[in-house]
N, C-alpha and C. Protein backbone atom coordinates (compact mmCIF):
# COMPACT_ATOMS: atom_id res chain seq x y z
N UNK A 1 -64.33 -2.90 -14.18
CA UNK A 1 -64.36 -1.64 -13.49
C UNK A 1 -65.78 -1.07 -13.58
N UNK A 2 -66.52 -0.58 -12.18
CA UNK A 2 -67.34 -0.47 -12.32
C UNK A 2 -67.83 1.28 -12.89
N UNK A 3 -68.96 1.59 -13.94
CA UNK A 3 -69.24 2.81 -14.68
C UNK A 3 -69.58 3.72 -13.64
N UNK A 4 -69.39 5.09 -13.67
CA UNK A 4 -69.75 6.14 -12.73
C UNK A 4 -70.69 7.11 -13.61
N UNK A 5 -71.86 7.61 -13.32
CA UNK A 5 -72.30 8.13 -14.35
C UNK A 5 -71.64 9.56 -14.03
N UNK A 6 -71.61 10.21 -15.29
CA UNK A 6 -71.06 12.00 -15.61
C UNK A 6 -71.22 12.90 -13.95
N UNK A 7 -72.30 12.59 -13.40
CA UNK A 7 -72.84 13.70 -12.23
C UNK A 7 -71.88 13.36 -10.95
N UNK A 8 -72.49 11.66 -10.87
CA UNK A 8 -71.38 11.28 -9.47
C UNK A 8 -69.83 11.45 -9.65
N UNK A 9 -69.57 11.86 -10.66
CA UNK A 9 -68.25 11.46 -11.15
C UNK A 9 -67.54 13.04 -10.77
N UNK A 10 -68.35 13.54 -11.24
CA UNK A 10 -67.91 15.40 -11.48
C UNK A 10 -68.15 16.12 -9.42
N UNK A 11 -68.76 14.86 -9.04
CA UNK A 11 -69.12 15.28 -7.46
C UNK A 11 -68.00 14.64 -6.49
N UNK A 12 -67.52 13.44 -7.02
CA UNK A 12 -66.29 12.68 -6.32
C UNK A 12 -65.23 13.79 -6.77
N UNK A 13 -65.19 14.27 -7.66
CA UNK A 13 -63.81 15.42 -8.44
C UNK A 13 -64.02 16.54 -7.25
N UNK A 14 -64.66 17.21 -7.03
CA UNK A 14 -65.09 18.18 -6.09
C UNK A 14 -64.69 17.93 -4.64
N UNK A 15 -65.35 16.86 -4.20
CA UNK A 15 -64.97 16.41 -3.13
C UNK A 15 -63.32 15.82 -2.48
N UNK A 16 -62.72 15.26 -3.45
CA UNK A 16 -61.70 15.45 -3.32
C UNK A 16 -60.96 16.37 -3.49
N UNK A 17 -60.73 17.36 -4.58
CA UNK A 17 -60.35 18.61 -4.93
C UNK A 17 -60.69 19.55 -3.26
N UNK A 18 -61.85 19.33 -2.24
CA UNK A 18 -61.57 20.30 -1.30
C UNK A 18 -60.87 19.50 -0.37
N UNK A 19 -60.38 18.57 -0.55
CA UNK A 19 -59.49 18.09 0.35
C UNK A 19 -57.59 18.34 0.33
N UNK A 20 -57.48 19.08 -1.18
CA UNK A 20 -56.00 19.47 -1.40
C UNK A 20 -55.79 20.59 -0.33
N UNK A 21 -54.63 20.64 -0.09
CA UNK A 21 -54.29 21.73 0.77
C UNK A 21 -53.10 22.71 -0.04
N UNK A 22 -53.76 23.51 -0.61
CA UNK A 22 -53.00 24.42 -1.61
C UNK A 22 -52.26 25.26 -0.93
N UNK A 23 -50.91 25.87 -1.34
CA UNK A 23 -50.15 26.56 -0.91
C UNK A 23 -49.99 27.87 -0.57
N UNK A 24 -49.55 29.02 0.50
CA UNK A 24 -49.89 30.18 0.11
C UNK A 24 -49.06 30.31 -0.77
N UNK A 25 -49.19 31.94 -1.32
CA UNK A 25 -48.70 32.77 -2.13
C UNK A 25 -47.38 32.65 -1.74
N UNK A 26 -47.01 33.01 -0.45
CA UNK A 26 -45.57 33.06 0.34
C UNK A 26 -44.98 31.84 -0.02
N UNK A 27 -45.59 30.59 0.61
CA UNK A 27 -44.95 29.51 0.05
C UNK A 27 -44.49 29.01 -1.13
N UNK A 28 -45.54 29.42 -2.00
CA UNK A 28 -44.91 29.49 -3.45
C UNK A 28 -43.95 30.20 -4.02
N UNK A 29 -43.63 31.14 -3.59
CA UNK A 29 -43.12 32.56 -3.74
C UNK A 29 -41.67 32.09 -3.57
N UNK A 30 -41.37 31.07 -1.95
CA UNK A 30 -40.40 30.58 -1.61
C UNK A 30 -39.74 29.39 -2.51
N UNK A 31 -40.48 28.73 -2.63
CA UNK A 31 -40.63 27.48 -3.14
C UNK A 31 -39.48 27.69 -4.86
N UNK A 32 -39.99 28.79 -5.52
CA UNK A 32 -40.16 29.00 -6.58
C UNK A 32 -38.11 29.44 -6.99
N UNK A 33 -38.01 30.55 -5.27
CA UNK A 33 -36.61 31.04 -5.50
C UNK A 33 -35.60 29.71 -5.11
N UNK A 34 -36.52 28.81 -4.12
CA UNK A 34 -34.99 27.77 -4.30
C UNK A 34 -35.35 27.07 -4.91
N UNK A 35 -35.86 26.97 -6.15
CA UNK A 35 -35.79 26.01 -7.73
C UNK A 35 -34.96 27.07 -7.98
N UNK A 36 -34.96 28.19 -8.38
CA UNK A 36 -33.90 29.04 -8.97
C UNK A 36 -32.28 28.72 -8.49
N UNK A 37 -32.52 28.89 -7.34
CA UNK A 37 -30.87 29.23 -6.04
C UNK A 37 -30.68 27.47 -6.72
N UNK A 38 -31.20 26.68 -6.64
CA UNK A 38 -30.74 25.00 -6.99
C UNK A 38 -30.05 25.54 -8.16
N UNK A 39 -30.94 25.50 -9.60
CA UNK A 39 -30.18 25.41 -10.50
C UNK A 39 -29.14 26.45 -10.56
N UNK A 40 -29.06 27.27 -10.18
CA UNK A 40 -27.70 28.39 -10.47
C UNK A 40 -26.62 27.50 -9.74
N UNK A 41 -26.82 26.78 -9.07
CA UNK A 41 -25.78 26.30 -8.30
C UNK A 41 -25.51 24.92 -8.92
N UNK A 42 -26.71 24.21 -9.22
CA UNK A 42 -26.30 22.98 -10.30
C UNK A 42 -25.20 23.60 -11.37
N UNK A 43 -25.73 25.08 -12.40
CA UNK A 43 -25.22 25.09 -13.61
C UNK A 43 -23.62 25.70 -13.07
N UNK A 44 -23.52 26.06 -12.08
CA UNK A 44 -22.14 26.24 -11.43
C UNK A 44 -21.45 25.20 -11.42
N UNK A 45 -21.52 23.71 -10.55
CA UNK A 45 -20.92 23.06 -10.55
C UNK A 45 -21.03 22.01 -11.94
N UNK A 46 -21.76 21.72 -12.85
CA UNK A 46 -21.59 21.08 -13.57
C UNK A 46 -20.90 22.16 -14.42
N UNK A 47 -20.91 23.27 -14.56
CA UNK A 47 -19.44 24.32 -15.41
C UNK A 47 -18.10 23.79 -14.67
N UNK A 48 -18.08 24.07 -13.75
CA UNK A 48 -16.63 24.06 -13.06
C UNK A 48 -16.09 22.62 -13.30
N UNK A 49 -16.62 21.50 -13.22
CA UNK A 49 -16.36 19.81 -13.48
C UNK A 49 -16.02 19.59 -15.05
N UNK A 50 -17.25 20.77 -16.03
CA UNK A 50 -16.78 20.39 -17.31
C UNK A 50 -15.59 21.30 -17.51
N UNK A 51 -15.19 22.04 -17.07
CA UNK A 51 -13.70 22.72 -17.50
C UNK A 51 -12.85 22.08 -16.72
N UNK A 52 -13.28 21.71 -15.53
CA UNK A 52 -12.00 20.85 -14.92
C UNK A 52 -11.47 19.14 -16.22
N UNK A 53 -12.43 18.69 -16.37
CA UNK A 53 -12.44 17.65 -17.29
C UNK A 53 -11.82 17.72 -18.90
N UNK A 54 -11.82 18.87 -18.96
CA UNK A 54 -12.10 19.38 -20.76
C UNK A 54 -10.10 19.67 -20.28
N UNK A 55 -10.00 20.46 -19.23
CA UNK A 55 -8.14 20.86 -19.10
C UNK A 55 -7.64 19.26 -18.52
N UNK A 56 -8.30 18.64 -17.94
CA UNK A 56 -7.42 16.92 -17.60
C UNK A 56 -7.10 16.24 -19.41
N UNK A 57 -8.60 16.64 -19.47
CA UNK A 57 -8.16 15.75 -20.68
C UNK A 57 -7.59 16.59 -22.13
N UNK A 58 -7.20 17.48 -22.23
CA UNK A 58 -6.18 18.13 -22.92
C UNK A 58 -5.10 18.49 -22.58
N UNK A 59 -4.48 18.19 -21.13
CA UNK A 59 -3.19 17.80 -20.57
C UNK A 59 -3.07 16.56 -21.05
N UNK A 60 -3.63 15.90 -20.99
CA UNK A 60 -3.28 14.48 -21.12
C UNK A 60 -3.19 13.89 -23.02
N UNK A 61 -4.20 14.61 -23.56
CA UNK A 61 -4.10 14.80 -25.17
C UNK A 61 -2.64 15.21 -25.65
N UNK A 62 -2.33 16.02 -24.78
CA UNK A 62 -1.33 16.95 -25.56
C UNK A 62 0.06 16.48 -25.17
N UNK A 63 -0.46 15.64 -23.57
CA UNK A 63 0.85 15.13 -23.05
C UNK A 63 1.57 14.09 -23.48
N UNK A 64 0.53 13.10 -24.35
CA UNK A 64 0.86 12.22 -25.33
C UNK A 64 1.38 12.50 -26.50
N UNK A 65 0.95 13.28 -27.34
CA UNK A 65 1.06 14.09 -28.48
C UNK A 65 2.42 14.86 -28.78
N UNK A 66 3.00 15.09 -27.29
CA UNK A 66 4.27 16.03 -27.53
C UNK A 66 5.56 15.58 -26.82
């Protein structure tokens, strides 16, 4: 691999860096509430599956049992 010295190196970083296309504020802003709206709705349905699961399988514990 060929060595880059410190200067060209810190000038290729730059140069690419103005080529990102950063987000607005708005977009982030958006971005940010449906990571939120996701997980409230993940921790919804993985609640509702583990109580559905937790009452199958203590019908079925108990249905043996008695």
């Amino acid at each position: 691999m060929a060595k880059t010295n410190p200067f060209d190196f810190i000038q290729q970083v730059r140069s690419e860096a103005a080529k990102v296309t950063w987000p607005t504020r708005k977009e982030t802003m958006i971005t940010t509430a449906m990571v939120f709206v996701m997980v409230v709705l993940a921790s919804v349905f993985f609640l509702v599956v583990d109580q559905a699961i937790g009452w199958g399988v203590s019908k079925v514990l108990l249905g043996f049992g008695g």
